[in-house]
N, C-alpha and C. Protein backbone atom coordinates (compact mmCIF):
# COMPACT_ATOMS: atom_id res chain seq x y z
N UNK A 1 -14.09 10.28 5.46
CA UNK A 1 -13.11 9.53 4.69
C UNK A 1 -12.97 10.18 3.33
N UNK A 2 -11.79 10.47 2.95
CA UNK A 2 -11.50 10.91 1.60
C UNK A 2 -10.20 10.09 1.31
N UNK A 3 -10.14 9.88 -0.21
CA UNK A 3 -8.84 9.00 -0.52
C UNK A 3 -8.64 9.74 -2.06
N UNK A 4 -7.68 10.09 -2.00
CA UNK A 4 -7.45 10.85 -2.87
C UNK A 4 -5.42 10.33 -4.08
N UNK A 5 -5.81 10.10 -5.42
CA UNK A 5 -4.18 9.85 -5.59
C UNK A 5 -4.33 11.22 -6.07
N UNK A 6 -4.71 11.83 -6.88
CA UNK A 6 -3.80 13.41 -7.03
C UNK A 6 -5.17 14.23 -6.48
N UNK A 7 -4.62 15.57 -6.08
CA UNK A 7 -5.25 16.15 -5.48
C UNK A 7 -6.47 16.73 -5.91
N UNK A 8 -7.01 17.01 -7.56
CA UNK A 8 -7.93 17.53 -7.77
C UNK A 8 -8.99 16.41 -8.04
N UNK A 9 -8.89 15.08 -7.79
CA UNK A 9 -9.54 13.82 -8.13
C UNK A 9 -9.59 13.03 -7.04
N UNK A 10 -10.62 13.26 -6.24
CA UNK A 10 -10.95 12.16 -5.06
C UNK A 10 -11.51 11.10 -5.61
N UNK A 11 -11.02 9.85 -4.93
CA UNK A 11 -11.54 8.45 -5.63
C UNK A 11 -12.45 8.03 -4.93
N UNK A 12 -12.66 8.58 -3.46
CA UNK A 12 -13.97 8.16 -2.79
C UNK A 12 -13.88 9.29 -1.47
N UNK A 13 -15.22 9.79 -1.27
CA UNK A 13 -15.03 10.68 -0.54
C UNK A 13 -16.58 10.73 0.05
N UNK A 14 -17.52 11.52 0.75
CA UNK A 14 -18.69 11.55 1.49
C UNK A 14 -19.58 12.22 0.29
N UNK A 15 -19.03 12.88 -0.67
CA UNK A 15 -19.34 14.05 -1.78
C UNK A 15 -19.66 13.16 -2.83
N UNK A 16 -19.05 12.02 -3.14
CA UNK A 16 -19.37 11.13 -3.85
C UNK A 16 -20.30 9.98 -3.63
N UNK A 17 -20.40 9.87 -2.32
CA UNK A 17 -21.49 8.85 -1.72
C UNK A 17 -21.15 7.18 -1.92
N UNK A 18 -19.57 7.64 -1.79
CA UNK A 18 -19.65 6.17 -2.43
C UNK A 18 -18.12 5.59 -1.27
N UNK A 19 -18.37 6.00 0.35
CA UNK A 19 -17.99 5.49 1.16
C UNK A 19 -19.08 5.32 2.24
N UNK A 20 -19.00 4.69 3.36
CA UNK A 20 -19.09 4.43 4.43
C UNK A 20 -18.81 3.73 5.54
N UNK A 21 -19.54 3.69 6.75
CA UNK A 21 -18.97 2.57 7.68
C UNK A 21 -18.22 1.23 7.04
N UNK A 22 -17.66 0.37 7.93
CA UNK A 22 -16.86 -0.58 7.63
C UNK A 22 -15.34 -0.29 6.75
N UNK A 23 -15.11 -0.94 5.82
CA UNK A 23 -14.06 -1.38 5.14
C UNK A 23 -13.91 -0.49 3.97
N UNK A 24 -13.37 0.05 3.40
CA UNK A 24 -13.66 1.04 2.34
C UNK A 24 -12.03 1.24 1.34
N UNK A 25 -12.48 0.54 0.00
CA UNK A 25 -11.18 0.14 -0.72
C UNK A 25 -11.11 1.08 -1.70
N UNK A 26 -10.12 1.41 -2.15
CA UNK A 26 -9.62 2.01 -3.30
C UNK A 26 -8.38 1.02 -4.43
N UNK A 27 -8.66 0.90 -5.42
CA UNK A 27 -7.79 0.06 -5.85
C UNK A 27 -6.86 1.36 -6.95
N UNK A 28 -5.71 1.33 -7.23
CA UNK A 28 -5.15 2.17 -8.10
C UNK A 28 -4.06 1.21 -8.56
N UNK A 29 -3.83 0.92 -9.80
CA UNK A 29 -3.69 0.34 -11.11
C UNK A 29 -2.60 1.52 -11.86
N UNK A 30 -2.56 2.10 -11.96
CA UNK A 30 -1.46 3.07 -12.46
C UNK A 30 -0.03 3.71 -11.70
N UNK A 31 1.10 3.12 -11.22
CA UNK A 31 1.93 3.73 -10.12
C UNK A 31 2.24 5.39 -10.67
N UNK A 32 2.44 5.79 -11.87
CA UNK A 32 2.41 6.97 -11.99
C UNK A 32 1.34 7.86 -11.06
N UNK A 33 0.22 7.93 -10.72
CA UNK A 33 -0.48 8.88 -9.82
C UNK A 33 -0.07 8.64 -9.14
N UNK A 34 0.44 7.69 -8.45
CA UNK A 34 0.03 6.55 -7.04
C UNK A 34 1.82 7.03 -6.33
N UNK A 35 2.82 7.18 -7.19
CA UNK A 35 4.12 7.81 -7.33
C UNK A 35 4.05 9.72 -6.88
N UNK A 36 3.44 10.14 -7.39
CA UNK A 36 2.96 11.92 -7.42
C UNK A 36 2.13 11.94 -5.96
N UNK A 37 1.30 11.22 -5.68
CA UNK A 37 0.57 10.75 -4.50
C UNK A 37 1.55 10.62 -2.78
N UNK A 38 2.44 10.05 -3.31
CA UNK A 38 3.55 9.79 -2.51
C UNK A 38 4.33 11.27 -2.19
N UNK A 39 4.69 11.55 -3.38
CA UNK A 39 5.30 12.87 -3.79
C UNK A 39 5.15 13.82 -2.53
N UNK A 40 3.24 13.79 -2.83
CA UNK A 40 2.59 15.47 -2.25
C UNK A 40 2.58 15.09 -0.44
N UNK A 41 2.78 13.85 0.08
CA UNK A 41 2.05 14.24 1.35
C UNK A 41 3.32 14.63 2.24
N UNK A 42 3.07 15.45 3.29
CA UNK A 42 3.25 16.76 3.91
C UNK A 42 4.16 15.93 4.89
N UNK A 43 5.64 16.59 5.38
CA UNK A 43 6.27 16.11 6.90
C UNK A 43 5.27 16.10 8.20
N UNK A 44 5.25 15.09 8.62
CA UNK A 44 4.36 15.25 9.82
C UNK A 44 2.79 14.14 9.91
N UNK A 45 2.69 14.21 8.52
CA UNK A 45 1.56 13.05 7.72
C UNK A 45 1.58 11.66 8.56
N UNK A 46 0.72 11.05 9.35
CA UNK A 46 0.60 9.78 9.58
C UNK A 46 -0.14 9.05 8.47
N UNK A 47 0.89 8.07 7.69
CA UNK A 47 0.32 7.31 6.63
C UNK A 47 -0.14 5.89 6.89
N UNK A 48 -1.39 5.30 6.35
CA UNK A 48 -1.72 3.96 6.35
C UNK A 48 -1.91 3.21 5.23
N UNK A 49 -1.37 2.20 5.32
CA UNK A 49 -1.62 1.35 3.64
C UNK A 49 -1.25 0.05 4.24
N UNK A 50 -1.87 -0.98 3.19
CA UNK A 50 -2.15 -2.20 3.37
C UNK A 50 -2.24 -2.71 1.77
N UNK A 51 -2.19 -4.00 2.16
CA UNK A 51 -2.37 -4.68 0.74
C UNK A 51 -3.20 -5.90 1.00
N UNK A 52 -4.04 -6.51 -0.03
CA UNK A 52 -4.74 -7.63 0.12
C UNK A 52 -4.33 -8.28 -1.53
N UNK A 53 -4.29 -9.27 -2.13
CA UNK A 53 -4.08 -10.36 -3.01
C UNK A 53 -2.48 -9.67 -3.73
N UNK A 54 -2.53 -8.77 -4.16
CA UNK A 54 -1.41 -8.36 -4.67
C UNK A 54 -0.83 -6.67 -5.31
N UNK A 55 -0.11 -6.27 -4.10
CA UNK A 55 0.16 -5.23 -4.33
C UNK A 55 1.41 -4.11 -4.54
N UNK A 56 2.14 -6.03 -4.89
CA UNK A 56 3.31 -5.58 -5.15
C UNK A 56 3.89 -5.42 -6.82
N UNK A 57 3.44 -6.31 -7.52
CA UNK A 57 3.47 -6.47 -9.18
C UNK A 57 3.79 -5.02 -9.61
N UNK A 58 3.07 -3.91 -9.06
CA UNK A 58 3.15 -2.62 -10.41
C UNK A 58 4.22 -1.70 -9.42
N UNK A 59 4.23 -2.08 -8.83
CA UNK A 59 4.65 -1.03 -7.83
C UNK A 59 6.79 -1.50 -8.18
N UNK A 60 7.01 0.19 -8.68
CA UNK A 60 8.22 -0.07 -9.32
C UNK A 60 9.22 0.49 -8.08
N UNK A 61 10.94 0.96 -8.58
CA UNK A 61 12.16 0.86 -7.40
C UNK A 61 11.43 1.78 -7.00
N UNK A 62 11.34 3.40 -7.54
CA UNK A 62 10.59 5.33 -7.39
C UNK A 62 9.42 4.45 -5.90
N UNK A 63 8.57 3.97 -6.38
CA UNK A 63 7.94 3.94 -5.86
C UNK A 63 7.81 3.01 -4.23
N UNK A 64 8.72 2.13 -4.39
CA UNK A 64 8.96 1.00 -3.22
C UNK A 64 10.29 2.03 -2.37
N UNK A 65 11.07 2.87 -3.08
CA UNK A 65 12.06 3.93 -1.96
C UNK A 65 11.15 4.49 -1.50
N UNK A 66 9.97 5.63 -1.81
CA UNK A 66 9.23 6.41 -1.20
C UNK A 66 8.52 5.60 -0.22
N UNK A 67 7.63 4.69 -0.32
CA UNK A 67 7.19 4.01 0.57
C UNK A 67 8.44 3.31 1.67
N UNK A 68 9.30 3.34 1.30
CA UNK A 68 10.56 3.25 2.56
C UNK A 68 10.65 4.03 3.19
N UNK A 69 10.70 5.10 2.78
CA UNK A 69 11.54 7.18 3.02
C UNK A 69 9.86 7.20 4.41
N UNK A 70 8.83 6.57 3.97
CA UNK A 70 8.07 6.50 5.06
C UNK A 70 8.13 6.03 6.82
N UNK A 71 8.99 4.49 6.04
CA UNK A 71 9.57 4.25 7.79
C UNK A 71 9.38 2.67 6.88
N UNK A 72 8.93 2.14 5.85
CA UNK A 72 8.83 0.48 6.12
C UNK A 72 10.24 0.10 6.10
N UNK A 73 10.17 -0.83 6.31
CA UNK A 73 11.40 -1.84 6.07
C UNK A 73 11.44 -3.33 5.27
N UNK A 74 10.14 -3.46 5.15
CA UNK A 74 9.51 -4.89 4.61
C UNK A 74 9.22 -4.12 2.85
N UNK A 75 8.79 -3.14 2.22
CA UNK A 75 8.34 -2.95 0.90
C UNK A 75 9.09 -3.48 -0.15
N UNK A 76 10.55 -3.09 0.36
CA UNK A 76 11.22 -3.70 -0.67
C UNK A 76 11.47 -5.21 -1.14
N UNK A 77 11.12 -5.85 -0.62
CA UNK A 77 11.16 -7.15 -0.69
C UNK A 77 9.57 -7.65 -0.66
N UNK A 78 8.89 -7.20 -0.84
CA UNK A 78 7.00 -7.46 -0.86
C UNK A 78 6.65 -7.71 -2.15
N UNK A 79 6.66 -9.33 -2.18
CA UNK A 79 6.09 -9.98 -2.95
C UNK A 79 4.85 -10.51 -3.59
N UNK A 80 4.69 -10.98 -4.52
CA UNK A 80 3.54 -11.54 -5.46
C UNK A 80 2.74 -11.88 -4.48
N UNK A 81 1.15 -11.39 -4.37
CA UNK A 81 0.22 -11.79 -3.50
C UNK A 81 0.64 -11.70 -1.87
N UNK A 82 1.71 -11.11 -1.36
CA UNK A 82 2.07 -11.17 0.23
C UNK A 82 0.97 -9.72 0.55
N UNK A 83 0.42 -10.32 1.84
CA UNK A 83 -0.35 -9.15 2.31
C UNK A 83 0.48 -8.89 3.36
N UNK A 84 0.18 -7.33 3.18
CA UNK A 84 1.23 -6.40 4.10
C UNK A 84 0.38 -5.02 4.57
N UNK A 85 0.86 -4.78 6.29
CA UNK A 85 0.17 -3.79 6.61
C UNK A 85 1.77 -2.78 7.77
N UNK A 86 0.68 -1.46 7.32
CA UNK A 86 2.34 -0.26 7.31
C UNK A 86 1.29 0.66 8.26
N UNK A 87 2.39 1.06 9.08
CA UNK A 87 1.54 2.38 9.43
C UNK A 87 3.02 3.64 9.90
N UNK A 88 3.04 4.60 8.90
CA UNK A 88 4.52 5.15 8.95
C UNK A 88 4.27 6.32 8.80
N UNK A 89 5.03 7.40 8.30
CA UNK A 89 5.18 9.06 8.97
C UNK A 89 5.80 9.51 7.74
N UNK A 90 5.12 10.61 6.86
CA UNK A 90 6.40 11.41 5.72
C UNK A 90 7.40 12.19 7.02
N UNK A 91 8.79 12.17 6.65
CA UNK A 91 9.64 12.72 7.64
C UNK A 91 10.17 11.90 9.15
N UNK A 92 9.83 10.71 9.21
CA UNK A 92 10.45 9.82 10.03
C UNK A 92 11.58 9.73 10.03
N UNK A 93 12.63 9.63 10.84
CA UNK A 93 13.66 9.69 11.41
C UNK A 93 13.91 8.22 11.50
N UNK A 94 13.21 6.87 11.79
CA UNK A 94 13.57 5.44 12.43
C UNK A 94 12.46 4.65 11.14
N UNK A 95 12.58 3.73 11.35
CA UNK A 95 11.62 2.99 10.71
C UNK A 95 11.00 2.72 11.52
N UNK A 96 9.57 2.27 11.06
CA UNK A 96 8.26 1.87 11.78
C UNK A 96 8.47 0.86 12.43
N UNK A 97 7.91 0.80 13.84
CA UNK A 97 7.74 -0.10 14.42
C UNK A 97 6.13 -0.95 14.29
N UNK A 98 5.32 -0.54 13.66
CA UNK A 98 3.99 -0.48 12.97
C UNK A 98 3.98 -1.27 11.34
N UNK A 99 4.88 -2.55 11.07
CA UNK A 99 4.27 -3.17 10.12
C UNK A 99 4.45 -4.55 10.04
N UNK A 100 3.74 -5.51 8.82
CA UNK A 100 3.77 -6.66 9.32
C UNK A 100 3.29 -7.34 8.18
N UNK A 101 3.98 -8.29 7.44
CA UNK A 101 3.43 -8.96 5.97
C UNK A 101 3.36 -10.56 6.36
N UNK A 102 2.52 -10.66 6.10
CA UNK A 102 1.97 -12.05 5.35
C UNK A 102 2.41 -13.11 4.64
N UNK A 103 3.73 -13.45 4.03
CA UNK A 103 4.33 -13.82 2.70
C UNK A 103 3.00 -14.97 2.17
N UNK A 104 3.28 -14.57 1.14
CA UNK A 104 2.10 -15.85 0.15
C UNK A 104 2.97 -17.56 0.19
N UNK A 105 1.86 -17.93 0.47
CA UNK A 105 2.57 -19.48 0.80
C UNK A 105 1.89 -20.30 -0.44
N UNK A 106 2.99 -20.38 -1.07
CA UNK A 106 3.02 -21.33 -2.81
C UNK A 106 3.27 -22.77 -1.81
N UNK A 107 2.28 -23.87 -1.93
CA UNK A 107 2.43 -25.20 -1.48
C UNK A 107 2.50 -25.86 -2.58
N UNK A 108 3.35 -26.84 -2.82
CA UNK A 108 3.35 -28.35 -3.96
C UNK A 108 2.48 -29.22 -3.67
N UNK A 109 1.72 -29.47 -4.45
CA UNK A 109 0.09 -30.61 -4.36
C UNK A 109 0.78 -32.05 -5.07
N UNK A 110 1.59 -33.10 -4.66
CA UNK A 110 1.84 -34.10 -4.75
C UNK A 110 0.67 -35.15 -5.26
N UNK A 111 0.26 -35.81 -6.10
CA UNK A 111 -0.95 -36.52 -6.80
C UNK A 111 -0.65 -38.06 -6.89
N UNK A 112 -0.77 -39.05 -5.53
CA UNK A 112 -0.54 -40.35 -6.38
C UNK A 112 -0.99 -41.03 -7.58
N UNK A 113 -0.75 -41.69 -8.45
CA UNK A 113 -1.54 -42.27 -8.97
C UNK A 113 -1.69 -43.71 -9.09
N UNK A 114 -2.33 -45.11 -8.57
CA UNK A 114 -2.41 -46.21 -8.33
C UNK A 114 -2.77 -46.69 -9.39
């Protein structure tokens, strides 16, 4: 496993000791790398990304087209806290048939008072 946003800076890798079995997160907070990241990967690339509490807030238009130009169809509209999972192609021709969001469900808490 290596996860890398620009290429001379791995954020977790076997070299760093700071992956293994199971679940293994990277959080990135800056869309500028995370934008250049997008940039570099190669026609032919099978990409995976997911989101858990909220991973839509930073993530600007640059960055929600590229993650389209992948194959989603759901990014652009991926809202506050909606978890969403993609699995798409740099150089796709169709959109993914490989994704699937969550929307965050805001409920109204009604309070009698007697």
């Amino acid at each position: 496993v290596c996860l890398a946003v620009e290429k001379k800076d791995n954020l977790m890798s076997g070299v760093k000791n700071n992956v293994g079995r199971g679940i293994n997160v990277a959080l990135v907070n800056d869309v500028a790398p995370f934008i250049e990241f997008l940039k570099a990967i190669q026609d032919g690339t099978i990409v995976l990304m997911g989101t858990y509490d909220d991973g839509a807030t930073k993530l600007n238009d640059e960055a929600r087209q590229l993650i389209a130009e992948l194959g989603s169809t759901s990014i652009t509209h991926l809202g506050f806290r909606d978890n969403w999972v993609f699995c798409g192609g740099k150089g796709i021709k169709t959109k993914s048939p490989f994704e699937q969001v969550l929307g965050n469900q805001v409920f109204e808490i009604t309070v009698a008072l007697f």
